[in-house]
Each structure stands twice: as structure tokens, then as C-alpha cells.
N, C-alpha and C. Protein backbone atom coordinates (compact mmCIF):
# COMPACT_ATOMS: atom_id res chain seq x y z
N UNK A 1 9.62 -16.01 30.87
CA UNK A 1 8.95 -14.74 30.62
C UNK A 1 9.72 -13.97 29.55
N UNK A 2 8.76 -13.11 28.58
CA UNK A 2 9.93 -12.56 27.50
C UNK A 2 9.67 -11.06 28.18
N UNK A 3 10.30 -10.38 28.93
CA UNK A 3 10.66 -9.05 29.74
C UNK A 3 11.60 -8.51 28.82
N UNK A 4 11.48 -7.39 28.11
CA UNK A 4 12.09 -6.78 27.40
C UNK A 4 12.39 -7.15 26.07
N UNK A 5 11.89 -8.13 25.79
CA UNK A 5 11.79 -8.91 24.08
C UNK A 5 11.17 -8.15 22.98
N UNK A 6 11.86 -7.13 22.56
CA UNK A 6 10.43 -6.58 21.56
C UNK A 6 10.48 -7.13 20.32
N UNK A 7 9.20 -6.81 19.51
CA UNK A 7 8.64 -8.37 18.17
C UNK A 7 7.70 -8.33 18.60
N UNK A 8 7.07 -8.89 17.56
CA UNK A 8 6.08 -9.85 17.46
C UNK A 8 6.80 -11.01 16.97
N UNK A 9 5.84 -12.11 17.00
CA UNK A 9 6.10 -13.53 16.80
C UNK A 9 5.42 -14.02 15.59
N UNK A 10 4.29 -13.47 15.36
CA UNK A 10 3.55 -13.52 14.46
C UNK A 10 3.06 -14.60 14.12
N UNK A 11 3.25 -16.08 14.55
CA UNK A 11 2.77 -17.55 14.37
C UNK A 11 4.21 -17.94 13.99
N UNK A 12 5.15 -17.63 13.46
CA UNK A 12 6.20 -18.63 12.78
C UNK A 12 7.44 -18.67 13.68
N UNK A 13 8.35 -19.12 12.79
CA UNK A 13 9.54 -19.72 13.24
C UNK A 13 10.16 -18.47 13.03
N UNK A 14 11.59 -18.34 13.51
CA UNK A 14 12.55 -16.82 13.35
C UNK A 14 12.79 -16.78 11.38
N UNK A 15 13.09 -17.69 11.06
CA UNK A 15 13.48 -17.79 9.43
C UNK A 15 12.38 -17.10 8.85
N UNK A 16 11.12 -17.96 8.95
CA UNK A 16 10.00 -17.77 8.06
C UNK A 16 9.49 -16.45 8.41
N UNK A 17 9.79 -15.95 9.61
CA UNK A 17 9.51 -14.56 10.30
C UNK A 17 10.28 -13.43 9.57
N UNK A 18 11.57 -13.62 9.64
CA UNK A 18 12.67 -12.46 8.93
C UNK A 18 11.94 -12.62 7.00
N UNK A 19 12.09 -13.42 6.96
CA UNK A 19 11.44 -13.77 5.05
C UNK A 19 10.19 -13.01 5.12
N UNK A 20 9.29 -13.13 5.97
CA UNK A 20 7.87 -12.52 5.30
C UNK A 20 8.32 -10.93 5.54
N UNK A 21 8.94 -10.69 6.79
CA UNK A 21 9.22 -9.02 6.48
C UNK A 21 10.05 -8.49 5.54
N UNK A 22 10.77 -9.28 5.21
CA UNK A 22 11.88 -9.06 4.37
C UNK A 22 11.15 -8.89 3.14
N UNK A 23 10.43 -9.73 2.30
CA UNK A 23 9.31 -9.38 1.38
C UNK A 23 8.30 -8.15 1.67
N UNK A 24 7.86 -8.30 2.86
CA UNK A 24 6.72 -6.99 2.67
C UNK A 24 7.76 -5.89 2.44
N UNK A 25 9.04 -5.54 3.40
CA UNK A 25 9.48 -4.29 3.12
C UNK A 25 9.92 -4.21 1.96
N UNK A 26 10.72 -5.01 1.06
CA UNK A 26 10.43 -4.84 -0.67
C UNK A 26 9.42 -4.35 -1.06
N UNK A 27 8.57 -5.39 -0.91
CA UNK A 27 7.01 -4.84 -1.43
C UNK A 27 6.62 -3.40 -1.30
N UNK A 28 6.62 -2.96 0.56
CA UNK A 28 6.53 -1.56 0.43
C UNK A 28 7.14 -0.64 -0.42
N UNK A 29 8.44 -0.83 -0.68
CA UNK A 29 9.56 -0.01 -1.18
C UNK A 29 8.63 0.03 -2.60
N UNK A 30 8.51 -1.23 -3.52
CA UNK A 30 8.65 -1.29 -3.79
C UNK A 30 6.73 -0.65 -4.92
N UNK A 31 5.87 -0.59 -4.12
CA UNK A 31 4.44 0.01 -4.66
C UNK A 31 4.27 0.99 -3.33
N UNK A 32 5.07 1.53 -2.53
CA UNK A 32 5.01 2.80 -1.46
C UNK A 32 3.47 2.52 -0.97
N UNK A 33 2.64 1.12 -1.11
CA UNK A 33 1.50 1.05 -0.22
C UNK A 33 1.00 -0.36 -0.43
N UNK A 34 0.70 -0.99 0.49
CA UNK A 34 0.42 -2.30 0.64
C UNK A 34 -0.80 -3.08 2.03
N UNK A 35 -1.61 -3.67 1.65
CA UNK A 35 -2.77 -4.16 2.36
C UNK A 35 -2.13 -5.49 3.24
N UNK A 36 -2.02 -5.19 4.59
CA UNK A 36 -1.56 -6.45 5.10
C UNK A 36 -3.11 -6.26 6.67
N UNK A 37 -2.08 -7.52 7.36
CA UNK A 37 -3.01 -7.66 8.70
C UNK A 37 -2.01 -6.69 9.82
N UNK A 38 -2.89 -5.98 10.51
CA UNK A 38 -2.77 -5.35 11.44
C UNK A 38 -0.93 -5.67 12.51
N UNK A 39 -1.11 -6.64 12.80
CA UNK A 39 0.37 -7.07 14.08
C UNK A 39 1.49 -7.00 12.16
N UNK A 40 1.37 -7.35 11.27
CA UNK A 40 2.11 -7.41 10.19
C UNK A 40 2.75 -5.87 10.22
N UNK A 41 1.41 -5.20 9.66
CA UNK A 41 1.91 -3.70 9.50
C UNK A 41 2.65 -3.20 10.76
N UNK A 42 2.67 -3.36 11.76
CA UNK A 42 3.21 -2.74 13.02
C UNK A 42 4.71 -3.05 13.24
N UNK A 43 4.89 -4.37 12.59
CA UNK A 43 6.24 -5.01 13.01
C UNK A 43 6.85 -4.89 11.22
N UNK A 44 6.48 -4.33 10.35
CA UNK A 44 6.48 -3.92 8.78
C UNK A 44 7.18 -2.64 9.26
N UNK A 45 6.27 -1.74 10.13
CA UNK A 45 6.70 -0.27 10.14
C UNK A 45 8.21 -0.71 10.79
N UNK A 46 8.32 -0.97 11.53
CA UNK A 46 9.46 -1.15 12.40
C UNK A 46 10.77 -1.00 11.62
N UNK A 47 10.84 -2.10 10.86
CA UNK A 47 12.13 -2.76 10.07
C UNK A 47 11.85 -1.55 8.51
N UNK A 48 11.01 -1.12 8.03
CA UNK A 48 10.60 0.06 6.91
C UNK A 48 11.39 1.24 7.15
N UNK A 49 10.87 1.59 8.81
CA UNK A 49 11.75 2.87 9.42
C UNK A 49 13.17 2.58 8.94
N UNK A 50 13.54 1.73 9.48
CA UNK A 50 15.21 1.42 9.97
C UNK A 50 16.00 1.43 8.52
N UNK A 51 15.30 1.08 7.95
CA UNK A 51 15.81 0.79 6.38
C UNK A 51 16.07 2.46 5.49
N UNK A 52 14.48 2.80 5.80
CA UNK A 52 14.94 4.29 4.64
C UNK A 52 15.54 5.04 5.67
N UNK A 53 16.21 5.11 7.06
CA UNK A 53 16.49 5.91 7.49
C UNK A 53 18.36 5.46 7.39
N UNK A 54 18.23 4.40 6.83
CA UNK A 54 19.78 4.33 6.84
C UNK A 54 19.94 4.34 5.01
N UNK A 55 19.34 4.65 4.15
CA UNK A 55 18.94 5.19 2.87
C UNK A 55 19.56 6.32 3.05
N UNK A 56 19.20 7.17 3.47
CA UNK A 56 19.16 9.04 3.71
C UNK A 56 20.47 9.23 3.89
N UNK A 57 21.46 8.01 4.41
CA UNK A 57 22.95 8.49 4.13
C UNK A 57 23.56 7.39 3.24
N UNK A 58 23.79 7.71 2.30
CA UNK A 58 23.55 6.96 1.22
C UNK A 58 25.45 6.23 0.35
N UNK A 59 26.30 5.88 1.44
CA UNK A 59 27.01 5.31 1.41
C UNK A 59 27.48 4.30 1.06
N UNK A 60 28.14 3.11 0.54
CA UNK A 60 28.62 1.79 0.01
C UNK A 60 28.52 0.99 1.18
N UNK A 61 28.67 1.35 2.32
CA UNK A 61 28.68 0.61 3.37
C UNK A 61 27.03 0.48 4.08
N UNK A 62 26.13 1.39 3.87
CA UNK A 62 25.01 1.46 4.30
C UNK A 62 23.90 0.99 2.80
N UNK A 63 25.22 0.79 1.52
CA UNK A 63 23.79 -0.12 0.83
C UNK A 63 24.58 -1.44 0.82
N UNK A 64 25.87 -1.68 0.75
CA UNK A 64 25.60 -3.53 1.47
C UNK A 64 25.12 -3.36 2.53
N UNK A 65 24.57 -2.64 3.33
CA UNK A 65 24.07 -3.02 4.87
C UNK A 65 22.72 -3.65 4.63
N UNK A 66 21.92 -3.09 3.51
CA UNK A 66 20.55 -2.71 3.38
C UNK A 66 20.54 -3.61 1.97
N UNK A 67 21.43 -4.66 1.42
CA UNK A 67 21.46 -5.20 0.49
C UNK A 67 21.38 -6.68 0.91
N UNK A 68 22.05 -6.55 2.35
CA UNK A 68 21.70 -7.74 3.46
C UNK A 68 20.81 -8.07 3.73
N UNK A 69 20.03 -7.61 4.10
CA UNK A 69 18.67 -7.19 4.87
C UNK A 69 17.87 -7.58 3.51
N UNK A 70 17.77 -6.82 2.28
CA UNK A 70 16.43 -6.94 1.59
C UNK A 70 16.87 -8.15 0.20
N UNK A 71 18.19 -8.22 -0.17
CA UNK A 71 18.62 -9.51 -1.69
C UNK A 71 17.58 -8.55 -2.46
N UNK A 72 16.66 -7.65 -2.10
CA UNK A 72 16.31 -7.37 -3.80
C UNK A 72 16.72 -6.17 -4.27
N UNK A 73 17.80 -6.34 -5.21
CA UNK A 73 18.46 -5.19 -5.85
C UNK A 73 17.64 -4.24 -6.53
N UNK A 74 16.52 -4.52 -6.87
CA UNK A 74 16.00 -3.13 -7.42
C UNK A 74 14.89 -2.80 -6.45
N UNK A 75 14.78 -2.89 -4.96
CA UNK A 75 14.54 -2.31 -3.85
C UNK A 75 15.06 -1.63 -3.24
N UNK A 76 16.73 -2.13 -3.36
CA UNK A 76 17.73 -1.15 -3.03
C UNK A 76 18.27 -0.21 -3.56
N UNK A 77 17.55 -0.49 -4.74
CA UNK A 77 18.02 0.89 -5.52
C UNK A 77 17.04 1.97 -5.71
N UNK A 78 15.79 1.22 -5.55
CA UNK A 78 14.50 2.81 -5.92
C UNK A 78 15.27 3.30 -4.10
N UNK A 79 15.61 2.20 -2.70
CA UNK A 79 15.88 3.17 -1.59
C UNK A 79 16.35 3.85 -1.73
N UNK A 80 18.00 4.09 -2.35
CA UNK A 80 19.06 4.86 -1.96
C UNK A 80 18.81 6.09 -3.45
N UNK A 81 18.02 5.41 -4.23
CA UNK A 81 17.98 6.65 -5.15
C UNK A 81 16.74 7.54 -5.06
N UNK A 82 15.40 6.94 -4.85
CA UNK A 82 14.50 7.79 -4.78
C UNK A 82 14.04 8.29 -3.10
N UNK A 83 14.14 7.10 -2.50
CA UNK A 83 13.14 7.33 -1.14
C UNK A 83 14.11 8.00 0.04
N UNK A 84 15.38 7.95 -0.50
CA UNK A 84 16.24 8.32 0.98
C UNK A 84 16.82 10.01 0.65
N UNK A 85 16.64 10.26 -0.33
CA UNK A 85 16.42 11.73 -0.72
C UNK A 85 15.08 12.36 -0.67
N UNK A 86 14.16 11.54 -0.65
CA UNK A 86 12.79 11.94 -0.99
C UNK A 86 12.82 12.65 0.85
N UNK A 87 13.28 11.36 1.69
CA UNK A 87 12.59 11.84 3.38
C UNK A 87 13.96 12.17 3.87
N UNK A 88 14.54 13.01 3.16
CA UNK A 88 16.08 13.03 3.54
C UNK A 88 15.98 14.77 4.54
N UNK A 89 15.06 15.26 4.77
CA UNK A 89 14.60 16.14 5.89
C UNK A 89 14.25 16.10 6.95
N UNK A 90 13.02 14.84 6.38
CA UNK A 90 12.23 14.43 7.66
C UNK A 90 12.65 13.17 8.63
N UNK A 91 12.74 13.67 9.79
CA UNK A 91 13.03 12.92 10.94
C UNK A 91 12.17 11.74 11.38
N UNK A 92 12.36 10.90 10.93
CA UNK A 92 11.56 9.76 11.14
C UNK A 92 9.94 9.86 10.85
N UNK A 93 9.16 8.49 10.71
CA UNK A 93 7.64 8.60 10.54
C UNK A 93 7.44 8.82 9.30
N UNK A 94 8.24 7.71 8.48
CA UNK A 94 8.15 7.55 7.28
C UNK A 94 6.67 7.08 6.46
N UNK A 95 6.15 6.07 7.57
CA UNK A 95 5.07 5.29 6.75
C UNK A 95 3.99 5.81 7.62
N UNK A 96 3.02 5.22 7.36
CA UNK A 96 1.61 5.55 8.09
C UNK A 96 0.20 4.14 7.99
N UNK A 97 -0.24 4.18 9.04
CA UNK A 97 -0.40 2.54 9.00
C UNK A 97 -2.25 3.58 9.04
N UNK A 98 -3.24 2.85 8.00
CA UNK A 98 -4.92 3.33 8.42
C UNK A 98 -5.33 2.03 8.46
N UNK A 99 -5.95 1.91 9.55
CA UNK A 99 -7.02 0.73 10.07
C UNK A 99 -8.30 0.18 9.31
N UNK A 100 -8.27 -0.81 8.04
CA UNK A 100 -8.91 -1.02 7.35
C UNK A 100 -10.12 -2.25 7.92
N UNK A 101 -11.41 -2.29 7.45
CA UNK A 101 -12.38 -3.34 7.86
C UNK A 101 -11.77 -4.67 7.79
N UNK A 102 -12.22 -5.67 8.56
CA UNK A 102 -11.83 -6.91 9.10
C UNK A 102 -11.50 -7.46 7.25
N UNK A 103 -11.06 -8.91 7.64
CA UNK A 103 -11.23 -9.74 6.40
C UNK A 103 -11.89 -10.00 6.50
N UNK A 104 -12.46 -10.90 4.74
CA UNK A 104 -14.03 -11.51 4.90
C UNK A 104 -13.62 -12.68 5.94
N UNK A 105 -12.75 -13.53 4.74
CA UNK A 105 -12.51 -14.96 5.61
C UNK A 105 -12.34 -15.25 6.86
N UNK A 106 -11.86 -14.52 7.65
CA UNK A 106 -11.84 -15.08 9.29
C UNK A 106 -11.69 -13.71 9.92
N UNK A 107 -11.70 -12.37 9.27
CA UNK A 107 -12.25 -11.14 10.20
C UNK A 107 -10.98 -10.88 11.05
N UNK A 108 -9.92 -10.95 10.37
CA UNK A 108 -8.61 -10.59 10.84
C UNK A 108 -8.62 -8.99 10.49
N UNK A 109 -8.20 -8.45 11.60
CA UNK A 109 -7.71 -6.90 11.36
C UNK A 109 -7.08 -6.87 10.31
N UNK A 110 -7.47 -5.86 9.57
CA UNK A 110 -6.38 -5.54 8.44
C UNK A 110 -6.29 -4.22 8.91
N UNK A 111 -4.75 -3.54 7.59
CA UNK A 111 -4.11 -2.50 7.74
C UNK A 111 -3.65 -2.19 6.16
N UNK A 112 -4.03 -0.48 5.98
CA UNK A 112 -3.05 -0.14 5.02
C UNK A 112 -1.59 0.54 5.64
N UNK A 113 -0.70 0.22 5.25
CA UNK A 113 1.07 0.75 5.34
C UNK A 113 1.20 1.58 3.98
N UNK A 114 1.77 2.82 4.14
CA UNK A 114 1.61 3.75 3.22
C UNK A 114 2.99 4.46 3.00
N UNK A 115 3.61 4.79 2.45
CA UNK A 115 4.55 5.82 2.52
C UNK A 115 4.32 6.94 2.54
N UNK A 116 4.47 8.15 3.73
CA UNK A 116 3.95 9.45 4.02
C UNK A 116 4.23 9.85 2.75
């Protein structure tokens, strides 16, 4: 039983799992809005939060932290220069997920992920 496991699983393996978020949250960072599927965006917001909120203190030790996490250097740099001053007030509830019409191809929930 997974009792207290939080995630999604999303179909893959743990590798191919950390890689696709690891790309979308670039991606987010990186056009502040992006069209994914629904369980994506939810487990997107998750690891998005955690990221610009350790942005907002904007230290050597908290951008190798966040240099770990994302390898793309000019993700880590629009974070710690634009986005972690930008929400450097606001207390969490960075992004905002709107519930977009199915796909054509197989009518998978989609989602827009937005930067408030």
C-alpha cells in the first residue's frame, strides 16, 4: 500500500519522471505559461512552488541548490534574477493551473500552468 507517498507516478520510471518535470519547470520558468495534461500540471505546480520560493532568498548556496534540480543555467538565472524578486512578497501560490478542453487525440484533460 503507498500510505503517505505523495506524487504522482505519472506512467514512468523515477528517472524519466524527475526529467519530464525537470523540463516542464524550465519550460515554465522559462515562457511563465505552458499547456500540459492535467496530473502533469498538479505535480509541475508542486516542484515550481519549491523552486521560486527558494529563488526569493537568493544566495550561492540556494542557486547551486536550484542549479541541481534544473542543469539549465539560463532558468536559473531569469529565477534568481527576475522571478524571485518579482514574488519576493508574496507567500506562496505562485502559479495558477485553468482547466482547459480535453485533447483531440485521446481526450486527456489538459491544463494551462501560468505564473500569477
Amino acid at each position: 500500500m503507498r500510505h503517505e507517498i505523495g506524487g504522482r507516478k505519472l506512467g514512468r520510471r523515477t528517472a524519466h519522471r524527475e526529467a519530464l518535470l525537470q523540463n516542464l519547470v524550465a519550460e515554465l520558468i522559462d515562457h511563465e505559461r505552458i499547456t500540459t495534461t492535467e496530473a502533469k500540471a498538479k505535480e509541475l505546480r508542486r516542484v515550481a512552488e519549491r523552486m521560486i520560493t527558494t529563488a526569493k532568498s537568493p544566495t550561492l548556496a540556494h542557486r547551486r541548490a536550484a542549479m541541481s534540480e534544473l542543469t539549465n543555467k539560463d532558468a536559473v538565472r531569469k529565477l534568481f534574477e527576475e522571478l524571485g524578486p518579482r514574488f519576493a512578497e508574496r507567500n506562496g501560490g505562485y502559479t495558477r493551473i485553468v482547466k482547459l478542453m480535453p485533447r483531440q487525440g485521446d481526450a486527456a484533460p489538459m491544463a494551462l500552468v501560468e505564473l500569477v
